[in-house]
PDB file of N, CA and C in Angstrom:
ATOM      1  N   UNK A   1       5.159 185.388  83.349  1.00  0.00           N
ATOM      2  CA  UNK A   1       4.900 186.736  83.832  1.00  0.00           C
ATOM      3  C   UNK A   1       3.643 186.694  84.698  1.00  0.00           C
ATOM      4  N   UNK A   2       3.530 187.098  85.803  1.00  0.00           N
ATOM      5  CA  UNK A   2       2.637 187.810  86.844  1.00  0.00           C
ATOM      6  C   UNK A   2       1.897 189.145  86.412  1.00  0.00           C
ATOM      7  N   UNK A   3       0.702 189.514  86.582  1.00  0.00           N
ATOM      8  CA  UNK A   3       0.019 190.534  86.682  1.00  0.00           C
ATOM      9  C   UNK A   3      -0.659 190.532  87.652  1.00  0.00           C
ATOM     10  N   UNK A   4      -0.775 191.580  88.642  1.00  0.00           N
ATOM     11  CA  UNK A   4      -1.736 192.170  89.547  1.00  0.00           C
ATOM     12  C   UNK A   4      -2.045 193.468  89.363  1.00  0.00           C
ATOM     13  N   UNK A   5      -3.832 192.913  89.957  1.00  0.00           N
ATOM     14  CA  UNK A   5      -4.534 194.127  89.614  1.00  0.00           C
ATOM     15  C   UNK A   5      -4.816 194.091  90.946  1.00  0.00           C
ATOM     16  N   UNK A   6      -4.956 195.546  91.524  1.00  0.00           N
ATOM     17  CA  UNK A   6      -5.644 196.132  92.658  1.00  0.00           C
ATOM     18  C   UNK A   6      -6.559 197.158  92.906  1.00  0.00           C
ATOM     19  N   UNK A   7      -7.255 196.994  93.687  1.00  0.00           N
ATOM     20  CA  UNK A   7      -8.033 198.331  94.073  1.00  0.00           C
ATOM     21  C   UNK A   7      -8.141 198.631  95.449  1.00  0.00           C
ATOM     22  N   UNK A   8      -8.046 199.882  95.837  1.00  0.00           N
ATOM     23  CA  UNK A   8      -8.094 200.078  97.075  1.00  0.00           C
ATOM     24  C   UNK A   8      -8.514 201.891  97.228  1.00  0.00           C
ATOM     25  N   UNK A   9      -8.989 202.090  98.357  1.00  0.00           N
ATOM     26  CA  UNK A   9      -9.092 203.706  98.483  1.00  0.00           C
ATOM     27  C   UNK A   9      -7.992 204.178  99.780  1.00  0.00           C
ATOM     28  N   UNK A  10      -7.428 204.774  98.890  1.00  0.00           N
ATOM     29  CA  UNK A  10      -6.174 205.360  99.528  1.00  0.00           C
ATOM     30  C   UNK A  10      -6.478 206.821 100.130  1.00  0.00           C
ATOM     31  N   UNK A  11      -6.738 207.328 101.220  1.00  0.00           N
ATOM     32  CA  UNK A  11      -7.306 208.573 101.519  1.00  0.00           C
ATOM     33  C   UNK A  11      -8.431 209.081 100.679  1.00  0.00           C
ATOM     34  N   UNK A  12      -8.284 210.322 100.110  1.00  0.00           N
ATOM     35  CA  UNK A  12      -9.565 211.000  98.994  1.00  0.00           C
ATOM     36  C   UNK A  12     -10.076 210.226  97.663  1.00  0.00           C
ATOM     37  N   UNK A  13      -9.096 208.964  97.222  1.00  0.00           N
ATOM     38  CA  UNK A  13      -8.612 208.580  96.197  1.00  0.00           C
ATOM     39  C   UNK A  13      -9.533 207.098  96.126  1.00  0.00           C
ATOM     40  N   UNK A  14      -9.827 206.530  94.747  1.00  0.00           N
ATOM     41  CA  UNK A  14      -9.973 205.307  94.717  1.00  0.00           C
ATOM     42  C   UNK A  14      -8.774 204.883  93.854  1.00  0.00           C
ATOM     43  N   UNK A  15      -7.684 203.912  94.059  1.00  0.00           N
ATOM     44  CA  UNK A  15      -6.558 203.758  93.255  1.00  0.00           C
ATOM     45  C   UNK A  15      -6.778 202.311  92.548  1.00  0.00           C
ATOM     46  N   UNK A  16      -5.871 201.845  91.232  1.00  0.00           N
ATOM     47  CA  UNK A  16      -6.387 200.981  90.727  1.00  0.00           C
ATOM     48  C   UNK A  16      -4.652 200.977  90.105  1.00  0.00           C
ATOM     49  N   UNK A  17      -4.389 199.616  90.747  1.00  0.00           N
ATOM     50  CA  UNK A  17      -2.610 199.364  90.142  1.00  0.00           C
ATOM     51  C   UNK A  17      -3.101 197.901  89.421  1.00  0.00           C
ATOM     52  N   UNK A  18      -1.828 198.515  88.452  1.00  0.00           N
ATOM     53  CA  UNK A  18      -1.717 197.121  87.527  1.00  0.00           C
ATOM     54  C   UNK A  18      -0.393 196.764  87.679  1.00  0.00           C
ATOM     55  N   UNK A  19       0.436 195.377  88.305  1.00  0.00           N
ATOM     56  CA  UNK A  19       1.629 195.320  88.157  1.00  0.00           C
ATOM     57  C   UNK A  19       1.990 194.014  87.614  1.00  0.00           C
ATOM     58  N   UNK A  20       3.343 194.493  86.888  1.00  0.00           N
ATOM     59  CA  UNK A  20       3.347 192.677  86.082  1.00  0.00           C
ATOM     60  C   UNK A  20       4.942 192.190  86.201  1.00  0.00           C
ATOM     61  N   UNK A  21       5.116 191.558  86.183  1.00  0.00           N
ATOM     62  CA  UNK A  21       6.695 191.202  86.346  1.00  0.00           C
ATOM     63  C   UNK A  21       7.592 191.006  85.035  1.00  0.00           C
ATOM     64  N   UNK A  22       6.795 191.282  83.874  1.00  0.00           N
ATOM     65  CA  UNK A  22       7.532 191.178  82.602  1.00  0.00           C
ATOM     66  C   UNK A  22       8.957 191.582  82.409  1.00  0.00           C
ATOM     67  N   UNK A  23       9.836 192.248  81.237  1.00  0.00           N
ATOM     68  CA  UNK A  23      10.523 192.709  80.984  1.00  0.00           C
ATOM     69  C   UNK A  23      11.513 194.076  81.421  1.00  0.00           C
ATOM     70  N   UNK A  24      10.153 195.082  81.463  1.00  0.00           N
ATOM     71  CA  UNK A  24      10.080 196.086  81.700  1.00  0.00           C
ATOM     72  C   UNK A  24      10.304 197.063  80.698  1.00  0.00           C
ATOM     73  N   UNK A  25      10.073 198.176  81.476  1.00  0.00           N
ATOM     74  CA  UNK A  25      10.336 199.395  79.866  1.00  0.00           C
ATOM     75  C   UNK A  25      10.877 200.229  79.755  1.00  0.00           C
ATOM     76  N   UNK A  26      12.213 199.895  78.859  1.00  0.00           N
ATOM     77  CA  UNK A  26      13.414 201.054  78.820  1.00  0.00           C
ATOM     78  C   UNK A  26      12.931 202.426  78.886  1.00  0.00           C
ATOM     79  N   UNK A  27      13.669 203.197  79.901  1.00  0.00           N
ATOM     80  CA  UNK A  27      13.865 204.847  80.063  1.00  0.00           C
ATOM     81  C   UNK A  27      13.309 205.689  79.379  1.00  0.00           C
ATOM     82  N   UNK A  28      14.336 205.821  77.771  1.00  0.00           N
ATOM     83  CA  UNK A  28      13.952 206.622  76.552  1.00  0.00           C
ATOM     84  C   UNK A  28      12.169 206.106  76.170  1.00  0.00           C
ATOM     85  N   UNK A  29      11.977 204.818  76.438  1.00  0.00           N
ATOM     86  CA  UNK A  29      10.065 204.477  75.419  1.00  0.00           C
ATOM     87  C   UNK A  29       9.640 204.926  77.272  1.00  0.00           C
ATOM     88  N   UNK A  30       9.788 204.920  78.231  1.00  0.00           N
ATOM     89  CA  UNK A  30       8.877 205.264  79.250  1.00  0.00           C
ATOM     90  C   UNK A  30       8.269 206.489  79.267  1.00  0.00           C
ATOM     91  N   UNK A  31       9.972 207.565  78.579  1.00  0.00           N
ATOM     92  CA  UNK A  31       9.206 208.700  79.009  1.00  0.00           C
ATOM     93  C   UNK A  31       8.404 209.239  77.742  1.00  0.00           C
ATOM     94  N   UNK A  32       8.203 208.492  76.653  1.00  0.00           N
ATOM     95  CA  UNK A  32       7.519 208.745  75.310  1.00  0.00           C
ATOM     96  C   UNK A  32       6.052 208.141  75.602  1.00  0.00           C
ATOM     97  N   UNK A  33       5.577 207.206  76.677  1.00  0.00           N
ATOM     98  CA  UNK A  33       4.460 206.303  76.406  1.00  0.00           C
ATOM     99  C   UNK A  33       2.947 207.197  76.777  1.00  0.00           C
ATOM    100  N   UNK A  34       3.020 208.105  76.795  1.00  0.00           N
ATOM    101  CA  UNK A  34       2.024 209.149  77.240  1.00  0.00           C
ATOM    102  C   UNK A  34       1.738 210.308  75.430  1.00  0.00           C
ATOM    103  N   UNK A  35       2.457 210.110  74.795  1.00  0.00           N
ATOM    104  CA  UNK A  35       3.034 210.460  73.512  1.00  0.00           C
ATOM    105  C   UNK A  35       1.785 210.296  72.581  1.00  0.00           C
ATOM    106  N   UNK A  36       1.142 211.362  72.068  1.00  0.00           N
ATOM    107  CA  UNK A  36       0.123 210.533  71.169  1.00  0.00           C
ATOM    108  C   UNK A  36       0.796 209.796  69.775  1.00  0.00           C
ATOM    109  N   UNK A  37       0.371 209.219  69.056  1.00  0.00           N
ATOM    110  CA  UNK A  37       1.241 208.673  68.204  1.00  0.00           C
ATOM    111  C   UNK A  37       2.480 207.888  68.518  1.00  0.00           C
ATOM    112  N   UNK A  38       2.971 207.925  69.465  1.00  0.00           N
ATOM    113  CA  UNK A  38       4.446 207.019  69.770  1.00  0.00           C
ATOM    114  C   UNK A  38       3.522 205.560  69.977  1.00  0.00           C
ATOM    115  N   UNK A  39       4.169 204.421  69.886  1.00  0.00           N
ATOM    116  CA  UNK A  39       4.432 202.726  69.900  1.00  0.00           C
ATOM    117  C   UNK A  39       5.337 202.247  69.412  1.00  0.00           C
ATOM    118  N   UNK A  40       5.518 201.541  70.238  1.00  0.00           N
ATOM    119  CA  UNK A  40       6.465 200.336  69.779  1.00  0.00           C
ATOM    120  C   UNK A  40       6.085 199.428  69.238  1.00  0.00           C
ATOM    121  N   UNK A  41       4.791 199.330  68.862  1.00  0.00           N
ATOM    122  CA  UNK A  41       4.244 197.593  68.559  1.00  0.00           C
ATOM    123  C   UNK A  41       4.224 198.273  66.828  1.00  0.00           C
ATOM    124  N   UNK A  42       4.002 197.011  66.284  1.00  0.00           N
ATOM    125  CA  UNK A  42       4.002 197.324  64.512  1.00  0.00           C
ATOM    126  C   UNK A  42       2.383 197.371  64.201  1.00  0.00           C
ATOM    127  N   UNK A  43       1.467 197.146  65.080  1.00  0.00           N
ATOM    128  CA  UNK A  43       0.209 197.604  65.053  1.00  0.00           C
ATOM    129  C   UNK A  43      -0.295 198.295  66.126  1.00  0.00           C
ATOM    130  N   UNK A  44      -1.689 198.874  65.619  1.00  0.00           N
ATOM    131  CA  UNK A  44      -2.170 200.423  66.721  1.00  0.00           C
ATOM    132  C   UNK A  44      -1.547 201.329  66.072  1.00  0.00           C
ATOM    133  N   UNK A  45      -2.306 202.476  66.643  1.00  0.00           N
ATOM    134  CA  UNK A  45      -1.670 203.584  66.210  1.00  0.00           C
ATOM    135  C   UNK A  45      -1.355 204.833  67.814  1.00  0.00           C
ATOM    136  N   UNK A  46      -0.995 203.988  68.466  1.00  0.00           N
ATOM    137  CA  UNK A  46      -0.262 204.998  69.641  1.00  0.00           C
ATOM    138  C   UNK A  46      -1.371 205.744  70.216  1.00  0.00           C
ATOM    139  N   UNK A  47      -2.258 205.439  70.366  1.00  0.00           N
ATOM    140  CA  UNK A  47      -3.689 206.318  71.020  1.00  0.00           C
ATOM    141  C   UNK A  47      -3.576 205.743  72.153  1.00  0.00           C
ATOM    142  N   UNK A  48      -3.829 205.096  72.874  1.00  0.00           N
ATOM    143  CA  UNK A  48      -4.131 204.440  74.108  1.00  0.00           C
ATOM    144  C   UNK A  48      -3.950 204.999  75.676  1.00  0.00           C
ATOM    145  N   UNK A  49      -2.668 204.826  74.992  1.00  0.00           N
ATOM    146  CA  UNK A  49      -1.613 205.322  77.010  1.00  0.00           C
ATOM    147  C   UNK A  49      -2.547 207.363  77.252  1.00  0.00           C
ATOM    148  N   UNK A  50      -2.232 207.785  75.744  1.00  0.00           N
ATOM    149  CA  UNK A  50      -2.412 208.910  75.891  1.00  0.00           C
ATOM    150  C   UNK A  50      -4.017 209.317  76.042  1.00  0.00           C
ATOM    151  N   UNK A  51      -4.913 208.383  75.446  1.00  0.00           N
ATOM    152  CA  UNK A  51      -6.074 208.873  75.853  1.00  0.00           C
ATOM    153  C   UNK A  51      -6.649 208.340  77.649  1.00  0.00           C
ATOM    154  N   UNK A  52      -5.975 207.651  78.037  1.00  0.00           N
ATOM    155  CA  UNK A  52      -6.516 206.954  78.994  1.00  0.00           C
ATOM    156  C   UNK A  52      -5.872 208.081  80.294  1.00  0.00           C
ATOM    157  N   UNK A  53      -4.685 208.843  79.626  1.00  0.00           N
ATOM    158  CA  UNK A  53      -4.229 209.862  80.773  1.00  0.00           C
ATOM    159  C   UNK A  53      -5.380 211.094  81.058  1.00  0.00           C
ATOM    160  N   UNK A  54      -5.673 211.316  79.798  1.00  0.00           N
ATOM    161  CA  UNK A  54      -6.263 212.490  79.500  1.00  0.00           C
ATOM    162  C   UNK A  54      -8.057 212.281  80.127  1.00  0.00           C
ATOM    163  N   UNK A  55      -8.561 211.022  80.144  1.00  0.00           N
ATOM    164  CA  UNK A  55      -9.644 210.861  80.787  1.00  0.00           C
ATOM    165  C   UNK A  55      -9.442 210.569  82.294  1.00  0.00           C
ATOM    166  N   UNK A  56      -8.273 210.278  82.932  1.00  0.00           N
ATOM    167  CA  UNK A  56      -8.001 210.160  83.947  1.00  0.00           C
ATOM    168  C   UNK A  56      -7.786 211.517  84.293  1.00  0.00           C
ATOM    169  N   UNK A  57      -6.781 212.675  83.845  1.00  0.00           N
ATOM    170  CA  UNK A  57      -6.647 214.343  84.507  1.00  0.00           C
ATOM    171  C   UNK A  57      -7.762 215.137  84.594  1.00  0.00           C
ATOM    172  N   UNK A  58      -9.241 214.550  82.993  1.00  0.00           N
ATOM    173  CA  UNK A  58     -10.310 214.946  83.162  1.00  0.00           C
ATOM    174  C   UNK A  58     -11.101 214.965  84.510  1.00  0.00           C
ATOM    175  N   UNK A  59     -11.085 213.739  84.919  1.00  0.00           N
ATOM    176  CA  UNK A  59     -11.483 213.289  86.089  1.00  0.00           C
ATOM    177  C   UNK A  59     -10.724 213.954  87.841  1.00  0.00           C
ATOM    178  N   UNK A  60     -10.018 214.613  87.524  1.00  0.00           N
ATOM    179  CA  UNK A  60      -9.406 215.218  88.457  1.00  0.00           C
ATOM    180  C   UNK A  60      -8.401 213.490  89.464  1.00  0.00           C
ATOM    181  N   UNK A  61      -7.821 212.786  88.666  1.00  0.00           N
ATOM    182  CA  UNK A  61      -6.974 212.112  88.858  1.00  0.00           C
ATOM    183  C   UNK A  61      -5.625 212.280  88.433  1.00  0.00           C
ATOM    184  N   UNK A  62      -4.492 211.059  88.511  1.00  0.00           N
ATOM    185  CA  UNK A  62      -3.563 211.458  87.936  1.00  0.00           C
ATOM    186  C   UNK A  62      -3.097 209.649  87.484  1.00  0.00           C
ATOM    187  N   UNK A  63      -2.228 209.485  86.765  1.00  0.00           N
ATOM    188  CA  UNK A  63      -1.421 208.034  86.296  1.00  0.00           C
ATOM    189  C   UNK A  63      -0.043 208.157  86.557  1.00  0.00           C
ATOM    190  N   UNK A  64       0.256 207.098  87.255  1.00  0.00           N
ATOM    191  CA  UNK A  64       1.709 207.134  87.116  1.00  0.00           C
ATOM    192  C   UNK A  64       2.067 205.903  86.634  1.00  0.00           C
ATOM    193  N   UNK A  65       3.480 205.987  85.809  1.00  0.00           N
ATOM    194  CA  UNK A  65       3.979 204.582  85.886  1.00  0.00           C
ATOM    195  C   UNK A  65       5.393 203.935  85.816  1.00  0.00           C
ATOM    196  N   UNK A  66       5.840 203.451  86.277  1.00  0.00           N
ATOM    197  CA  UNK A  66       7.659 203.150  87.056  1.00  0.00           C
ATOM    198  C   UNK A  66       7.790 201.668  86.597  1.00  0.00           C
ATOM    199  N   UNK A  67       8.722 201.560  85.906  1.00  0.00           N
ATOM    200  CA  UNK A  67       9.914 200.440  85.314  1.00  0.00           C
ATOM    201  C   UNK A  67      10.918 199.930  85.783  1.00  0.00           C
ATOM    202  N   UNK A  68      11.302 198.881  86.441  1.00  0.00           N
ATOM    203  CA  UNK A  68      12.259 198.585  86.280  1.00  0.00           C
ATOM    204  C   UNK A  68      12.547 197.074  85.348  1.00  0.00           C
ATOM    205  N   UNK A  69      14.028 197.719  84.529  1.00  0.00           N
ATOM    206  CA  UNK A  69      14.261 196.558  83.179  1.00  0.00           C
ATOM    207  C   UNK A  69      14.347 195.218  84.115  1.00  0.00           C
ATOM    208  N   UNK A  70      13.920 194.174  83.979  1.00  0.00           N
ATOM    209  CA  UNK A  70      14.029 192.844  83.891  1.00  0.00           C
ATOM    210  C   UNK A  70      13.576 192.535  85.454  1.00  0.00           C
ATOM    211  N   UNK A  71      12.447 193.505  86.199  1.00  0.00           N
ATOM    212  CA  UNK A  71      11.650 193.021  87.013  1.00  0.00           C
ATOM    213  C   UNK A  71      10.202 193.807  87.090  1.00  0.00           C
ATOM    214  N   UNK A  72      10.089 194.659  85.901  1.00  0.00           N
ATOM    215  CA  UNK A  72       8.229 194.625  85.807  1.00  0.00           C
ATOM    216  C   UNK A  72       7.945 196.258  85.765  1.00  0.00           C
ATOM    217  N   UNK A  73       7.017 196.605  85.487  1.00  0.00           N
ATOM    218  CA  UNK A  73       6.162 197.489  85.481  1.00  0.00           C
ATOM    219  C   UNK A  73       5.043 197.823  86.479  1.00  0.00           C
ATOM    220  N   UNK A  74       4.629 199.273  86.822  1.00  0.00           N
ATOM    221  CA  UNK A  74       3.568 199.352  87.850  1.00  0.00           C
ATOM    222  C   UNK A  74       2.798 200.584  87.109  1.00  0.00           C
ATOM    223  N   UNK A  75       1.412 200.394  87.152  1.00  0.00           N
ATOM    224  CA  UNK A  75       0.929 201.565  86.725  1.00  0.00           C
ATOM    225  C   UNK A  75      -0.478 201.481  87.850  1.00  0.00           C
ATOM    226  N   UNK A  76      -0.321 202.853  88.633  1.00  0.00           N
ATOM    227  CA  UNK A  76      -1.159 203.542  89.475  1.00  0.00           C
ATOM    228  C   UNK A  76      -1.718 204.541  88.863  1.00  0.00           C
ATOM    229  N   UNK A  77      -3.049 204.123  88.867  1.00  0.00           N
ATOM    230  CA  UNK A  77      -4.064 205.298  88.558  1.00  0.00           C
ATOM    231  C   UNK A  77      -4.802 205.851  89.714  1.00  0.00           C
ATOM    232  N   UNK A  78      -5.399 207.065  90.080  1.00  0.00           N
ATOM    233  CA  UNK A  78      -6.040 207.619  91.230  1.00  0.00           C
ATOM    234  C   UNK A  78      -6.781 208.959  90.913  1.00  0.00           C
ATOM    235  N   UNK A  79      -8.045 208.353  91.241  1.00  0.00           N
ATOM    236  CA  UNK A  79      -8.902 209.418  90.825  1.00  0.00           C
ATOM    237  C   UNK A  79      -9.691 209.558  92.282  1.00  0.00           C
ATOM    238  N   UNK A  80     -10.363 211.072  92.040  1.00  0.00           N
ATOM    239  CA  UNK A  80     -10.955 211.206  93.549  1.00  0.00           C
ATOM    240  C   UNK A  80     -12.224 210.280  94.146  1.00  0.00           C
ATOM    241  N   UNK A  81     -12.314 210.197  94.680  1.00  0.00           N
ATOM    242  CA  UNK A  81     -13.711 209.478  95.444  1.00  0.00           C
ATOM    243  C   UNK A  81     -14.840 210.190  95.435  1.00  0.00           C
ATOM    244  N   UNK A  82     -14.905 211.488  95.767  1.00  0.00           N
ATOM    245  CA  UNK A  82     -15.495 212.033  95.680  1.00  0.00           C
ATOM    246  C   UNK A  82     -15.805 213.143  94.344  1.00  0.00           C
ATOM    247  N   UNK A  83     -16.600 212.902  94.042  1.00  0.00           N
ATOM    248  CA  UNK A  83     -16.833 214.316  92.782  1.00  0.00           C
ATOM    249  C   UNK A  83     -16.577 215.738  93.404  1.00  0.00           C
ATOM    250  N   UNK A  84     -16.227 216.303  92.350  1.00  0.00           N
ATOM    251  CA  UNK A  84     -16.031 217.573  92.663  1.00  0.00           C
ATOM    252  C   UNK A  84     -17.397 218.570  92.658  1.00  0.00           C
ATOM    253  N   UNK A  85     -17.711 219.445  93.258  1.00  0.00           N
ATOM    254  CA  UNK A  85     -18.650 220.371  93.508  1.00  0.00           C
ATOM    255  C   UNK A  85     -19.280 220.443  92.195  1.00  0.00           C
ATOM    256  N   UNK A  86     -18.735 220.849  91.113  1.00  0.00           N
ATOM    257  CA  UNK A  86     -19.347 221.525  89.959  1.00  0.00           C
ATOM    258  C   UNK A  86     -19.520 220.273  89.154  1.00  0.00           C
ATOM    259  N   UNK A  87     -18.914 218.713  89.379  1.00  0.00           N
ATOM    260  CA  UNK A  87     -19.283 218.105  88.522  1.00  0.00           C
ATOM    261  C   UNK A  87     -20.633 217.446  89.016  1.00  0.00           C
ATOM    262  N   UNK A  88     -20.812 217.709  90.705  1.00  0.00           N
ATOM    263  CA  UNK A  88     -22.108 217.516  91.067  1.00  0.00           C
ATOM    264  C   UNK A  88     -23.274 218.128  90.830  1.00  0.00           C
ATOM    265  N   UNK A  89     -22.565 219.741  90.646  1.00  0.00           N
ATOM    266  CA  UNK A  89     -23.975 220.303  90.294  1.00  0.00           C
ATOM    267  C   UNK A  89     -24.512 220.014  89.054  1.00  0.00           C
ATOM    268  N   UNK A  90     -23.929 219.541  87.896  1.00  0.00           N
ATOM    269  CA  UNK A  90     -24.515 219.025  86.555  1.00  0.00           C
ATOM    270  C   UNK A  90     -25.475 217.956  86.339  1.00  0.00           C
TER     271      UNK A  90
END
């Protein structure tokens, strides 16, 4: 398996992809992986995907992430470049 990591600033955005060529991840667990409590693994307790969204929307970003079975995974994160007004004035 392959993993790439990237960074780049895409217009307003600084983006940060992770892509890997593994398995990939069936449909039904894709659209659960944002899920607090959902995993598939027999350890953890399903925190992860979901806190890492939630500090990313904090941030006035967003996550995405797209599967296909038996050629890999991509997960794009993008948060702004710039701060927002009010998180500057703090």
């Amino acid at each position: 398996m392959v993993i790439i990591v990237r960074s780049e600033a895409v217009g307003p955005y600084f983006q940060l992809s992770v892509i890997d060529t593994g398995p990939g991840i069936p449909a039904p667990t894709l659209a659960r992986i944002f899920e607090p409590l959902f995993t598939t693994k027999s350890f953890g307790v399903g925190l992860g995907l979901p806190m890492v969204r939630q500090i990313v929307l904090q941030h006035g970003g967003s996550i995405d992430v797209t599967s296909d079975l038996g050629s890999g995974t991509a997960v794009v994160i993008r948060i702004p470049a710039v701060a927002h007004e009010q998180e500057k004035a703090a």
